[in-house]
PDB file of N, CA and C in Angstrom:
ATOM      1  N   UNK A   1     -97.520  12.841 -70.716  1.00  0.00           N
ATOM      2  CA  UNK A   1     -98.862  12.320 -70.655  1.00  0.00           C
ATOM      3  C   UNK A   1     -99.635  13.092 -69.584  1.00  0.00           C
ATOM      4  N   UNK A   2    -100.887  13.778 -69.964  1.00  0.00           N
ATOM      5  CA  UNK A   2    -101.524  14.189 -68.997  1.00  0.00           C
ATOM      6  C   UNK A   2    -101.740  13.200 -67.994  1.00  0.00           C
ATOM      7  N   UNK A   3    -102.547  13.745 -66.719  1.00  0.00           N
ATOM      8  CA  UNK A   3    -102.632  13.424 -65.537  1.00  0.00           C
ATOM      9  C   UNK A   3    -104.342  13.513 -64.980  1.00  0.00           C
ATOM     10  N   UNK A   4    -105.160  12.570 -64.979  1.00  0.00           N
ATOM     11  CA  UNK A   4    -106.732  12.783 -64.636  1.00  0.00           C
ATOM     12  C   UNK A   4    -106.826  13.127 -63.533  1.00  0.00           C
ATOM     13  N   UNK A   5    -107.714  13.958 -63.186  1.00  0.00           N
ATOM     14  CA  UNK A   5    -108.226  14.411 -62.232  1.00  0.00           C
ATOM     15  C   UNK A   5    -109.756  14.270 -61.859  1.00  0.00           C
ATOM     16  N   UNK A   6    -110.215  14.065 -60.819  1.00  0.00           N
ATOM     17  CA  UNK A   6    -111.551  14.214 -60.154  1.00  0.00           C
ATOM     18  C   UNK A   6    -111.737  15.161 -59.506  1.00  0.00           C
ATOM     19  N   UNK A   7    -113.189  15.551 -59.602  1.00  0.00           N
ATOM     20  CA  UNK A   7    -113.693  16.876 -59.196  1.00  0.00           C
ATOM     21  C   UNK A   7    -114.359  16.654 -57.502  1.00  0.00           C
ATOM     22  N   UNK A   8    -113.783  16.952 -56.769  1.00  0.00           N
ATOM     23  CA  UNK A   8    -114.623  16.736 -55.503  1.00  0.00           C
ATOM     24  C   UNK A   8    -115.846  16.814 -54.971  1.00  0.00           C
ATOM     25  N   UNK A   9    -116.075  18.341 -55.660  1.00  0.00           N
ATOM     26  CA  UNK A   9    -117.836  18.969 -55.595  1.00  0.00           C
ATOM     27  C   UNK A   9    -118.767  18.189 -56.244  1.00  0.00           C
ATOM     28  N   UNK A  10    -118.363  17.639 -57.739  1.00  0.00           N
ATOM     29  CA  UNK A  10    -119.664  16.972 -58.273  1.00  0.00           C
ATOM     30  C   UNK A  10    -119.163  15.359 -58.967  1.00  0.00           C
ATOM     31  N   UNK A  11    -117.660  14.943 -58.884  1.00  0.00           N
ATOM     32  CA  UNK A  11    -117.502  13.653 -59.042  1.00  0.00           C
ATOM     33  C   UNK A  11    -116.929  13.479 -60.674  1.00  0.00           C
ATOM     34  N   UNK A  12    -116.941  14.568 -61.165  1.00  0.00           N
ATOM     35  CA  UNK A  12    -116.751  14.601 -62.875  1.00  0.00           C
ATOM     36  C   UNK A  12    -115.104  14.290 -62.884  1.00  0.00           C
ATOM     37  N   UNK A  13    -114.619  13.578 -63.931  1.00  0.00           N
ATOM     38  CA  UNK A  13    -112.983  12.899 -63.971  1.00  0.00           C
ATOM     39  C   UNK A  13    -112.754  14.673 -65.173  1.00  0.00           C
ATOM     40  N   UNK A  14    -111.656  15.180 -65.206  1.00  0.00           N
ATOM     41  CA  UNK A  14    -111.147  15.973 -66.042  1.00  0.00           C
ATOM     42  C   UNK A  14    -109.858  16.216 -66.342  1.00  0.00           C
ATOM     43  N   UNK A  15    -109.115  16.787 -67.134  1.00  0.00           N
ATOM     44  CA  UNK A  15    -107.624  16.516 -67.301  1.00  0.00           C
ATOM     45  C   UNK A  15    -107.381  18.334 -66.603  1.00  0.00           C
ATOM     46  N   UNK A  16    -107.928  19.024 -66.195  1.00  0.00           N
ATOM     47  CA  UNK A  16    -107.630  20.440 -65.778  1.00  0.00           C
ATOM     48  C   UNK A  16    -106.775  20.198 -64.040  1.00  0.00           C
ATOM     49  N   UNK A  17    -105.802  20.607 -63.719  1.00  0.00           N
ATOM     50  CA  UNK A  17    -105.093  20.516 -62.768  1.00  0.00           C
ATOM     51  C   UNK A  17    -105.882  21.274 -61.855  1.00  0.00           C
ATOM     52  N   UNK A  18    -106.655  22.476 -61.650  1.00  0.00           N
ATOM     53  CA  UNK A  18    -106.546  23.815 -60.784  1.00  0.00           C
ATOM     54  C   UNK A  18    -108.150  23.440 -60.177  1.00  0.00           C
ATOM     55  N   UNK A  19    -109.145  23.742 -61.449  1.00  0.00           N
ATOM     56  CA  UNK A  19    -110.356  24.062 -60.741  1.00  0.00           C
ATOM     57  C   UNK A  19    -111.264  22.732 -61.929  1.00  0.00           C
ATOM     58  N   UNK A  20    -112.788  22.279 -61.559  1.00  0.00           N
ATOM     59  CA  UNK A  20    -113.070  21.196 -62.048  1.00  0.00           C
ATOM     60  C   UNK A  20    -113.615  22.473 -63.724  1.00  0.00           C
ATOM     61  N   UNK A  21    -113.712  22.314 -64.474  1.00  0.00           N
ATOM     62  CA  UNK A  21    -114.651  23.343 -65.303  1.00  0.00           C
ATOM     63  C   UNK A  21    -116.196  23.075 -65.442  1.00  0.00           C
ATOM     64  N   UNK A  22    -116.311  22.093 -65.013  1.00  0.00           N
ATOM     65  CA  UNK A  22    -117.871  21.886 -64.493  1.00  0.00           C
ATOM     66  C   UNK A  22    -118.752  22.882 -64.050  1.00  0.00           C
ATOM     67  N   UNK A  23    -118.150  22.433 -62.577  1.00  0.00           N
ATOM     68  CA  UNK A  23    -118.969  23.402 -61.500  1.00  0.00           C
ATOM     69  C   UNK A  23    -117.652  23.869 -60.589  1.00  0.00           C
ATOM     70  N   UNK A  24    -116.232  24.319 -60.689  1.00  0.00           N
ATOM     71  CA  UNK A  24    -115.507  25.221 -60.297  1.00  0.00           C
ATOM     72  C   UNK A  24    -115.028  24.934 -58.978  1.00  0.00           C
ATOM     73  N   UNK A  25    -115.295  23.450 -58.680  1.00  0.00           N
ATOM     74  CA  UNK A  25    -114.675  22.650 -57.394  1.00  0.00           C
ATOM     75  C   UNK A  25    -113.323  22.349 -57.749  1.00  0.00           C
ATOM     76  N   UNK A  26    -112.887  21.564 -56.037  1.00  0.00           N
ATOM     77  CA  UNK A  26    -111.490  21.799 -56.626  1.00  0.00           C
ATOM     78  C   UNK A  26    -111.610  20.124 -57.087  1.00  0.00           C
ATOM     79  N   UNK A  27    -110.093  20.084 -57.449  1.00  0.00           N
ATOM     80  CA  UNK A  27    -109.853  18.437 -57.917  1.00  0.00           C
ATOM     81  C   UNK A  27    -108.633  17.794 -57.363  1.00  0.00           C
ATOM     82  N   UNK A  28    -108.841  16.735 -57.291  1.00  0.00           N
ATOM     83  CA  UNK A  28    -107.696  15.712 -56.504  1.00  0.00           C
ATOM     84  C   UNK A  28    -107.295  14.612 -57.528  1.00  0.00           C
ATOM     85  N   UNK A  29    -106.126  13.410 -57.459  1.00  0.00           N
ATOM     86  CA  UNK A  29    -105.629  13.130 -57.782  1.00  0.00           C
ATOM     87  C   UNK A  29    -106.248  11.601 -57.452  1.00  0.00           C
ATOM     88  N   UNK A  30    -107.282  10.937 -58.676  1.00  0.00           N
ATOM     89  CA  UNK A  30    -108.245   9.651 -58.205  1.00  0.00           C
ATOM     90  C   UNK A  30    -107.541   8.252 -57.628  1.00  0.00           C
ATOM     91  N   UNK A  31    -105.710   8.308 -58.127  1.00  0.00           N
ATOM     92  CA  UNK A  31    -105.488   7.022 -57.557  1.00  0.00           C
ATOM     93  C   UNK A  31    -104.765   7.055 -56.557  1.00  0.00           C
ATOM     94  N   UNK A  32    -104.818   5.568 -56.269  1.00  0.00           N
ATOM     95  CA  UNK A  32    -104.180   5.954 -54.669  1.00  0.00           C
ATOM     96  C   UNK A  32    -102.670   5.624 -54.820  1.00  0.00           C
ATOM     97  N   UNK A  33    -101.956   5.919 -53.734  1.00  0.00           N
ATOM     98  CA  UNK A  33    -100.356   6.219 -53.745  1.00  0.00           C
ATOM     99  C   UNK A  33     -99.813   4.857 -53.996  1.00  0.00           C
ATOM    100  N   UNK A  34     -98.767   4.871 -54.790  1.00  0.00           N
ATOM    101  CA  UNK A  34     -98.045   3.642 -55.151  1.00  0.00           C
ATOM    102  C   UNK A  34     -97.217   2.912 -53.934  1.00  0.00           C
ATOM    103  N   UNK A  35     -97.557   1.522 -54.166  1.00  0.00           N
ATOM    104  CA  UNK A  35     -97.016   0.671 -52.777  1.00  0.00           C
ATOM    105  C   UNK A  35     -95.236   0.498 -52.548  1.00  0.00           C
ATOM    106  N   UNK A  36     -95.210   0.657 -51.185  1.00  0.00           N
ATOM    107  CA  UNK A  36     -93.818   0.331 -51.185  1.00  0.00           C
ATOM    108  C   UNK A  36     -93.423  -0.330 -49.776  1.00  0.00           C
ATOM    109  N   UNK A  37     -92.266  -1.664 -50.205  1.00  0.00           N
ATOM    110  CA  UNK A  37     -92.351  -2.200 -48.772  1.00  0.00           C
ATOM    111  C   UNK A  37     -91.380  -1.024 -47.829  1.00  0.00           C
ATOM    112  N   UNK A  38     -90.897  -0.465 -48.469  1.00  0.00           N
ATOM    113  CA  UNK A  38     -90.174   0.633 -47.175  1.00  0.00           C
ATOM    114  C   UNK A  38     -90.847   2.083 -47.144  1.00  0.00           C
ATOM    115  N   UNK A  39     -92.042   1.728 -46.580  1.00  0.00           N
ATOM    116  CA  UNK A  39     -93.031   2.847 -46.158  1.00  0.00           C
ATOM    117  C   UNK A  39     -92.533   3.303 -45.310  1.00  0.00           C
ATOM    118  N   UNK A  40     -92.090   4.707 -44.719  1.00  0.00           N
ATOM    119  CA  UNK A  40     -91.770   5.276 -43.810  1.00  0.00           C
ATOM    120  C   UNK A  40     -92.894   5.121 -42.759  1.00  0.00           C
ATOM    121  N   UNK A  41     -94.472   5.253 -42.932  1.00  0.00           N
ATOM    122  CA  UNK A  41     -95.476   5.945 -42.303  1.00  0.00           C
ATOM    123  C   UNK A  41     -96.184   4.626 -41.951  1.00  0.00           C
ATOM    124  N   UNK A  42     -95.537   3.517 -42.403  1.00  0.00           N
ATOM    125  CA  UNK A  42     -96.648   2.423 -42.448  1.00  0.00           C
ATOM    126  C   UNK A  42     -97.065   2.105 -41.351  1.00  0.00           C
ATOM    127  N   UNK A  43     -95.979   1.857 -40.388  1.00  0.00           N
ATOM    128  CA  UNK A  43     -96.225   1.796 -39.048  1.00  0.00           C
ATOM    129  C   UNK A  43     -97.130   2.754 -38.620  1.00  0.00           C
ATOM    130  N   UNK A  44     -96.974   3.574 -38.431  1.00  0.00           N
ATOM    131  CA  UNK A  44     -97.920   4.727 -37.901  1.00  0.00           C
ATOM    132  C   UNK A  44     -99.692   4.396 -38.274  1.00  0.00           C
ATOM    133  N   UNK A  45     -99.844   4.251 -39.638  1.00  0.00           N
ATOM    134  CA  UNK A  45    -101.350   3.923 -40.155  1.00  0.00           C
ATOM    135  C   UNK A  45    -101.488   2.601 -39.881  1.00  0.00           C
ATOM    136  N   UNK A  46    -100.334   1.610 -39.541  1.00  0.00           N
ATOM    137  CA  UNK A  46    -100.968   0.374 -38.850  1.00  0.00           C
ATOM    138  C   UNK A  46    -101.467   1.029 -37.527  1.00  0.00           C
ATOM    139  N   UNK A  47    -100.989   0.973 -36.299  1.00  0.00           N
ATOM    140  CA  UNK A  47    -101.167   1.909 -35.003  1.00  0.00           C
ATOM    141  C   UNK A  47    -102.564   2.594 -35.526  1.00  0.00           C
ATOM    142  N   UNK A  48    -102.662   3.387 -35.913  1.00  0.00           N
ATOM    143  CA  UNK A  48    -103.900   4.037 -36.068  1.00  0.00           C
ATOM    144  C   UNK A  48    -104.907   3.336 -36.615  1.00  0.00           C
ATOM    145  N   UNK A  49    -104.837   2.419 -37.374  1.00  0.00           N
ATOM    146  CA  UNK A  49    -106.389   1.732 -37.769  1.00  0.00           C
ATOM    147  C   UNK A  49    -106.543   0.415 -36.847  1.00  0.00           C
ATOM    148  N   UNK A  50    -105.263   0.122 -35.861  1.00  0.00           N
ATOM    149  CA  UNK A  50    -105.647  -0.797 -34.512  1.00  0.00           C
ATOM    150  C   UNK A  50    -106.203   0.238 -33.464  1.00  0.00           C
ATOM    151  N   UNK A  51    -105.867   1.266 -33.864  1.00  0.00           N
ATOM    152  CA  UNK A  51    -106.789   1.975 -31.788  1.00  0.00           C
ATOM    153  C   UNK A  51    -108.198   2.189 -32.713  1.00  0.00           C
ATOM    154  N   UNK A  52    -107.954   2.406 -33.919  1.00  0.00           N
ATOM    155  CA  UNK A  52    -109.856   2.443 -34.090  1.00  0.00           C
ATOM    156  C   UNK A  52    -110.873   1.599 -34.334  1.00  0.00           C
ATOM    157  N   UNK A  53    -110.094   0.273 -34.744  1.00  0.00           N
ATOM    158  CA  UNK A  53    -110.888  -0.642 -34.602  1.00  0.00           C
ATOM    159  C   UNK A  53    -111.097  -1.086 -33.325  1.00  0.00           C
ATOM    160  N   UNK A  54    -110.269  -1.080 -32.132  1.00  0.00           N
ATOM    161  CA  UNK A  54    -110.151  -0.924 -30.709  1.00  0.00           C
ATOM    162  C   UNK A  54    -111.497  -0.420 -30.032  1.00  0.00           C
ATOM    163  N   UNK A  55    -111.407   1.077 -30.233  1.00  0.00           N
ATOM    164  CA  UNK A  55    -111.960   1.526 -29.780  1.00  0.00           C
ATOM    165  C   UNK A  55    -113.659   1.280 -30.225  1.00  0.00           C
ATOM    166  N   UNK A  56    -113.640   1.057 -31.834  1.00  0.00           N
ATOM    167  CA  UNK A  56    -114.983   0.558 -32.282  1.00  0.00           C
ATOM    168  C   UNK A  56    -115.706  -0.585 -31.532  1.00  0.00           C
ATOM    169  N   UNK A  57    -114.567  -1.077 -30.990  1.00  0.00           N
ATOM    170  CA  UNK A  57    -115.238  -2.812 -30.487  1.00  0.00           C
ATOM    171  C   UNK A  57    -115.649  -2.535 -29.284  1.00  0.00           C
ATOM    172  N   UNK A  58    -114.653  -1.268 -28.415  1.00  0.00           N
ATOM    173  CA  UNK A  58    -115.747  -0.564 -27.318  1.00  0.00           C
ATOM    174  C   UNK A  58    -116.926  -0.059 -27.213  1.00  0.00           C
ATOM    175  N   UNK A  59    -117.165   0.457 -28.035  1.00  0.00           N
ATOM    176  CA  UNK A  59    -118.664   1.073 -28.207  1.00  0.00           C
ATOM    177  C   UNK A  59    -119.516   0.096 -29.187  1.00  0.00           C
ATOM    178  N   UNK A  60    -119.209  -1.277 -29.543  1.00  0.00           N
ATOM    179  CA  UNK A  60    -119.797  -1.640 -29.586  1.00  0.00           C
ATOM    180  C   UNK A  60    -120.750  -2.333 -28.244  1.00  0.00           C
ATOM    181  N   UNK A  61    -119.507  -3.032 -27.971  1.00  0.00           N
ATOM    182  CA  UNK A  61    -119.665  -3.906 -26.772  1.00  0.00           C
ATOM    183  C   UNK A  61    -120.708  -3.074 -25.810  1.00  0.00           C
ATOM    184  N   UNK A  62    -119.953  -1.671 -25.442  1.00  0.00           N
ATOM    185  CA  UNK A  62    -121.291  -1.016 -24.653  1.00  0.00           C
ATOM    186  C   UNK A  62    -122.364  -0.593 -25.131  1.00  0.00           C
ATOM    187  N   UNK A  63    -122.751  -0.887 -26.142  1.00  0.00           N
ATOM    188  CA  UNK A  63    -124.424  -0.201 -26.461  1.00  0.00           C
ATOM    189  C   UNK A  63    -124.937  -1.678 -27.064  1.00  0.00           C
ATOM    190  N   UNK A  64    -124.302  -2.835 -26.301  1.00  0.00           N
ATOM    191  CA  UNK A  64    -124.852  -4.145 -26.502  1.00  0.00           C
ATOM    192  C   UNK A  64    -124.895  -4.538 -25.185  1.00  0.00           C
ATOM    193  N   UNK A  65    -124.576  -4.154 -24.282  1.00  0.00           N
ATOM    194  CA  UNK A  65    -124.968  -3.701 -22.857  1.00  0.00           C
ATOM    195  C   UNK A  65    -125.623  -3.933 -22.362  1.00  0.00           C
ATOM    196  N   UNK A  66    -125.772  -2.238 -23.059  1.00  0.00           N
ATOM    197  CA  UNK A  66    -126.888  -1.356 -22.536  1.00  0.00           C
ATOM    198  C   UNK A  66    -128.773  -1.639 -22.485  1.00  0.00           C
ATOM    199  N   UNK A  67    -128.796  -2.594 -23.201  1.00  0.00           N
ATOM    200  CA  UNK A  67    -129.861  -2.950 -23.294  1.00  0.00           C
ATOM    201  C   UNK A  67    -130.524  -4.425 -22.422  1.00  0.00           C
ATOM    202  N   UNK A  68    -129.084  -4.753 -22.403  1.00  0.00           N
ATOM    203  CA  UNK A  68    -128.967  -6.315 -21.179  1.00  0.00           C
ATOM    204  C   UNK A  68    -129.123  -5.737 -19.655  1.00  0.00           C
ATOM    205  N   UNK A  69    -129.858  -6.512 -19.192  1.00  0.00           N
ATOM    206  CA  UNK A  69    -130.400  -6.237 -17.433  1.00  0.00           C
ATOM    207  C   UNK A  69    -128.911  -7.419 -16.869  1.00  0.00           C
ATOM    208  N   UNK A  70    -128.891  -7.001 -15.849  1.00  0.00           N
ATOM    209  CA  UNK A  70    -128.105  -7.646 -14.988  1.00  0.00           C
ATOM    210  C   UNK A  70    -128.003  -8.839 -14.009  1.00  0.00           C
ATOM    211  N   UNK A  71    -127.850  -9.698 -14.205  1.00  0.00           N
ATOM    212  CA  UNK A  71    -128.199 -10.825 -13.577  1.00  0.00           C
ATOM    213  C   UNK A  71    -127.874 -10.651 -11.591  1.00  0.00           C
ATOM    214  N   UNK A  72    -128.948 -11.269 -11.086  1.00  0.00           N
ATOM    215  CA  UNK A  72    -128.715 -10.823  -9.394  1.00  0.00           C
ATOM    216  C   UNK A  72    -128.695 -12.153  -8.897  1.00  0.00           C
TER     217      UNK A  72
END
């Protein structure tokens, strides 16, 4: 069974593996990776989407601040 592909450059779905025949972008593979509870990596992309939501809540917090005067 072929295998669909999406074209990156302009979004077109095609069954061509290499280049889109559209407009000659390349193409990727539209679904996402099949689940498994013994993810090697899972840990790791947990860790990483906690320091960025982390860090998001920092820069929120300071440019909500930044606009507050300081009580004396």
């Amino acid at each position: 069974m072929p295998l669909l592909f999406k074209c990156v450059e302009c979004g077109e779905y095609t069954l061509e593996e290499r280049r889109c025949p559209r407009c000659g972008g390349a193409v990727r593979n539209p679904h996402p990776a099949k689940y498994s509870p013994l993810d090697k990596y899972g840990a790791y992309r947990r860790a990483a989407k906690k320091r960025a939501r982390a860090s998001d809540a920092v820069e929120n917090r300071q440019s909500s601040l930044k606009g507050q005067r300081r009580p004396m």
